[in-house]
Structure formats: structure tokens, C-alpha cells
C-alpha atoms as a PDB file:
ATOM      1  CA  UNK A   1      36.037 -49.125  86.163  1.00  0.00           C
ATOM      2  CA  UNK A   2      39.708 -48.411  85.474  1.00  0.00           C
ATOM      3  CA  UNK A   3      41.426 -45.446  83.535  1.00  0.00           C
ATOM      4  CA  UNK A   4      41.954 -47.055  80.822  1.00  0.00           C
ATOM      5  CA  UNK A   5      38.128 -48.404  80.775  1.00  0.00           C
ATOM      6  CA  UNK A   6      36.930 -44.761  81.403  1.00  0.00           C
ATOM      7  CA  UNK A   7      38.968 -43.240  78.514  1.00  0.00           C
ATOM      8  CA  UNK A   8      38.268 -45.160  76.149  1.00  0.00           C
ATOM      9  CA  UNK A   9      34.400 -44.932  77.106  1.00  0.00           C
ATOM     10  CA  UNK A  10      34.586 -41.377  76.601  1.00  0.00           C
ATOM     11  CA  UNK A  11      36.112 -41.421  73.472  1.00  0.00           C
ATOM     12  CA  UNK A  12      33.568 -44.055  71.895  1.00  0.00           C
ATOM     13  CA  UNK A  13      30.855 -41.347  73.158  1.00  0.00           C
ATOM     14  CA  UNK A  14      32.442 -38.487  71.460  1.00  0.00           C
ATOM     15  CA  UNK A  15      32.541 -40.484  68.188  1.00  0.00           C
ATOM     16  CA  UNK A  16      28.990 -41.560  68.828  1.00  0.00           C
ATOM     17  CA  UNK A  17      28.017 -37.440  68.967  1.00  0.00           C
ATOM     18  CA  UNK A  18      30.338 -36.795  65.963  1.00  0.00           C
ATOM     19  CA  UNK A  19      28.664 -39.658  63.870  1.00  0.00           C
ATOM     20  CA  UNK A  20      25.223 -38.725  64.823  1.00  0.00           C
ATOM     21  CA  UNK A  21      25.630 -34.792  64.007  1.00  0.00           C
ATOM     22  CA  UNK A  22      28.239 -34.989  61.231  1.00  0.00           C
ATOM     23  CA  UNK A  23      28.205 -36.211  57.501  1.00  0.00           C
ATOM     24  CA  UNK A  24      30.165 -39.036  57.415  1.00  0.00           C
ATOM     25  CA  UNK A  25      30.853 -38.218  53.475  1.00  0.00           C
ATOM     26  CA  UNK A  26      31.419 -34.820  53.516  1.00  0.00           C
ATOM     27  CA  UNK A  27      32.181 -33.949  56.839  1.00  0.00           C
ATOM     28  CA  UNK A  28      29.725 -31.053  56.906  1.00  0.00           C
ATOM     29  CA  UNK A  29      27.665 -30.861  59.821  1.00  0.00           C
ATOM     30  CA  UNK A  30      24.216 -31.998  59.614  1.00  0.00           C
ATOM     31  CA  UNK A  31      21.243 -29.608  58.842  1.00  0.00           C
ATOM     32  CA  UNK A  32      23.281 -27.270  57.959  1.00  0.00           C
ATOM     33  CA  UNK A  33      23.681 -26.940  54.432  1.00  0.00           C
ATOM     34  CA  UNK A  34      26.007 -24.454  52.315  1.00  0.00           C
ATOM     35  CA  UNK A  35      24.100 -22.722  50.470  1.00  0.00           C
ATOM     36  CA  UNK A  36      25.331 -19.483  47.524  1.00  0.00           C
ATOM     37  CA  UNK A  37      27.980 -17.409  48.218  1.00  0.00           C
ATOM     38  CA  UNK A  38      28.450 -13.745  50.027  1.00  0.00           C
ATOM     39  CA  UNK A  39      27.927 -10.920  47.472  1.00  0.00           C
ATOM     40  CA  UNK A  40      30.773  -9.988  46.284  1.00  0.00           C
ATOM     41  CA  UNK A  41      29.803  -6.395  46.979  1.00  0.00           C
ATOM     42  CA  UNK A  42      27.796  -4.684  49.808  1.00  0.00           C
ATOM     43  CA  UNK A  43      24.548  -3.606  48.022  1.00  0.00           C
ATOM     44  CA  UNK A  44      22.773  -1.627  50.990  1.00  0.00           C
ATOM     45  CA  UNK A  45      25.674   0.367  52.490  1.00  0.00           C
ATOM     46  CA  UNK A  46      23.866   2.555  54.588  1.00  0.00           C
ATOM     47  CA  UNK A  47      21.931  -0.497  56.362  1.00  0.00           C
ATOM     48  CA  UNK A  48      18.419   0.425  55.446  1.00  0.00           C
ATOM     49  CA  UNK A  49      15.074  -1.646  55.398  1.00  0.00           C
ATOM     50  CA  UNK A  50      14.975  -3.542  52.358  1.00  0.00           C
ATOM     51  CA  UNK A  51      11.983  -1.862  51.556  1.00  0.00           C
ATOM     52  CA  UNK A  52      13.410   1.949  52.181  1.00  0.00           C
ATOM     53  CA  UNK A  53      16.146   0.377  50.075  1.00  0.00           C
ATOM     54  CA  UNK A  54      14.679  -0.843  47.465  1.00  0.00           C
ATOM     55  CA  UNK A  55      11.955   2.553  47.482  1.00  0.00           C
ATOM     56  CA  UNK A  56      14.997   4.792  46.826  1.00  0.00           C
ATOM     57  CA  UNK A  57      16.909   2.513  44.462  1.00  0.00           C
ATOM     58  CA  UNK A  58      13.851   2.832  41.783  1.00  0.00           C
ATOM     59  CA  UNK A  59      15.834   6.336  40.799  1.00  0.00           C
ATOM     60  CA  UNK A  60      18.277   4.191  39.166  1.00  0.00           C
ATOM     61  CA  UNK A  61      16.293   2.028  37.378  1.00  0.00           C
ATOM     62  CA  UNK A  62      14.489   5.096  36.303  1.00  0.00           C
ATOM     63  CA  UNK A  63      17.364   6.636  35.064  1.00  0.00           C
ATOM     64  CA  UNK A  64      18.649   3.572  33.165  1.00  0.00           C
ATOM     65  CA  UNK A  65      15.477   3.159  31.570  1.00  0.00           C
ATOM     66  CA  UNK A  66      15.085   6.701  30.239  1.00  0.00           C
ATOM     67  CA  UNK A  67      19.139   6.689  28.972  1.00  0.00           C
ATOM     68  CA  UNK A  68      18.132   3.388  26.777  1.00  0.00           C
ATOM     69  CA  UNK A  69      15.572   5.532  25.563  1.00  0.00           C
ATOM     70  CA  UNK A  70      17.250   8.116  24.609  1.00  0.00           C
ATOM     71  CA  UNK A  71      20.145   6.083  22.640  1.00  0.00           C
ATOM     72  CA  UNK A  72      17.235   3.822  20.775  1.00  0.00           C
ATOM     73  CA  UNK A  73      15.621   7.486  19.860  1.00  0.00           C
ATOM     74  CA  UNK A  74      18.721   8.927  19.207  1.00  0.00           C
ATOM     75  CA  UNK A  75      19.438   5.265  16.780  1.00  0.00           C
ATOM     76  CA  UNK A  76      16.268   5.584  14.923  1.00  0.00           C
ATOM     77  CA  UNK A  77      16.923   9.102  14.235  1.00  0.00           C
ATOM     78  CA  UNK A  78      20.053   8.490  12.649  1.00  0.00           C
ATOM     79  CA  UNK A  79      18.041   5.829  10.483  1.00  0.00           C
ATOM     80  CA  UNK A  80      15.661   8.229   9.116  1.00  0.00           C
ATOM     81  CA  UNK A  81      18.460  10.349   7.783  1.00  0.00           C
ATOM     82  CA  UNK A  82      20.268   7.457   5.628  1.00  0.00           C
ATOM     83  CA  UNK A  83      19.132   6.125   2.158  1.00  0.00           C
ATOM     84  CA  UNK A  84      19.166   3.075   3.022  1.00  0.00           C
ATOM     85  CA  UNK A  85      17.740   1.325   6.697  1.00  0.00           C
ATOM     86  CA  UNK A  86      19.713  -0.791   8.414  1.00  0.00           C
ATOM     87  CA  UNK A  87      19.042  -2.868  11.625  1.00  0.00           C
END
């Protein structure tokens, strides 16, 4: 086969892989699908198991909790003090 044969034999098989593993559409690759978004953040700094990380961020929620507490005890008491109750 000549050059010119050989070439353009090569380049029909490359577009033969390309069609066969990329979206024609989109021109994603297929089985691979984009999916979310990185966090805009890094949540687990320190590179801990999620469950160590998860175990030692119930603190926080704890603390949260018990502050909305606090303010909705701290409302309610400032309710009991007026004439009139409102919500």
C-alpha cells in the first residue's frame, strides 16, 4: 500500500476510536459523566476518616443546638414580662 493509502488508513482508525469512545453531541467522553461540583471549601482539613470526622464534628452541632436554646429561652422570657404576647 502507498503513503498516501497508509495515512489516510490511520486516520479513518483514529476517528473510528474517537467515535466509538466519545459523545458525538457533547464531546464528553463516554462513561464518564460530570457529575456536582468540588466544595467550595475543604471540610476535613486535617484528612481524617470520615467517621473520626464526623465523631468529633458532633461538638458543633452540640453547641449550635444548645445556643438556639438558649435564644428561644431567653425569647420566651422576654414574653412573660410584656402585657401583651406576641409571636
Amino acid at each position: 500500500m502507498h503513503k498516501s493509502g497508509k495515512d489516510k488508513e490511520y486516520k479513518l482508525k483514529k476517528k473510528r476510536i474517537a467515535a466509538d469512545t466519545v459523545d458525538g453531541e457533547t464531546g464528553q467522553k463516554l462513561f464518564h459523566p460530570k457529575v456536582g461540583r468540588a466544595p467550595n471549601f475543604v471540610r476535613n482539613a486535617h484528612g481524617l476518616p470520615v467517621h473520626d470526622f464526623l465523631f468529633a464534628s458532633r461538638h458543633e452541632y452540640n453547641d449550635k443546638k444548645r445556643l438556639l436554646e438558649a435564644e428561644e429561652r431567653r425569647r420566651l422570657n422576654n414574653n412573660f414580662n410584656k402585657r401583651c404576647v406576641c409571636l
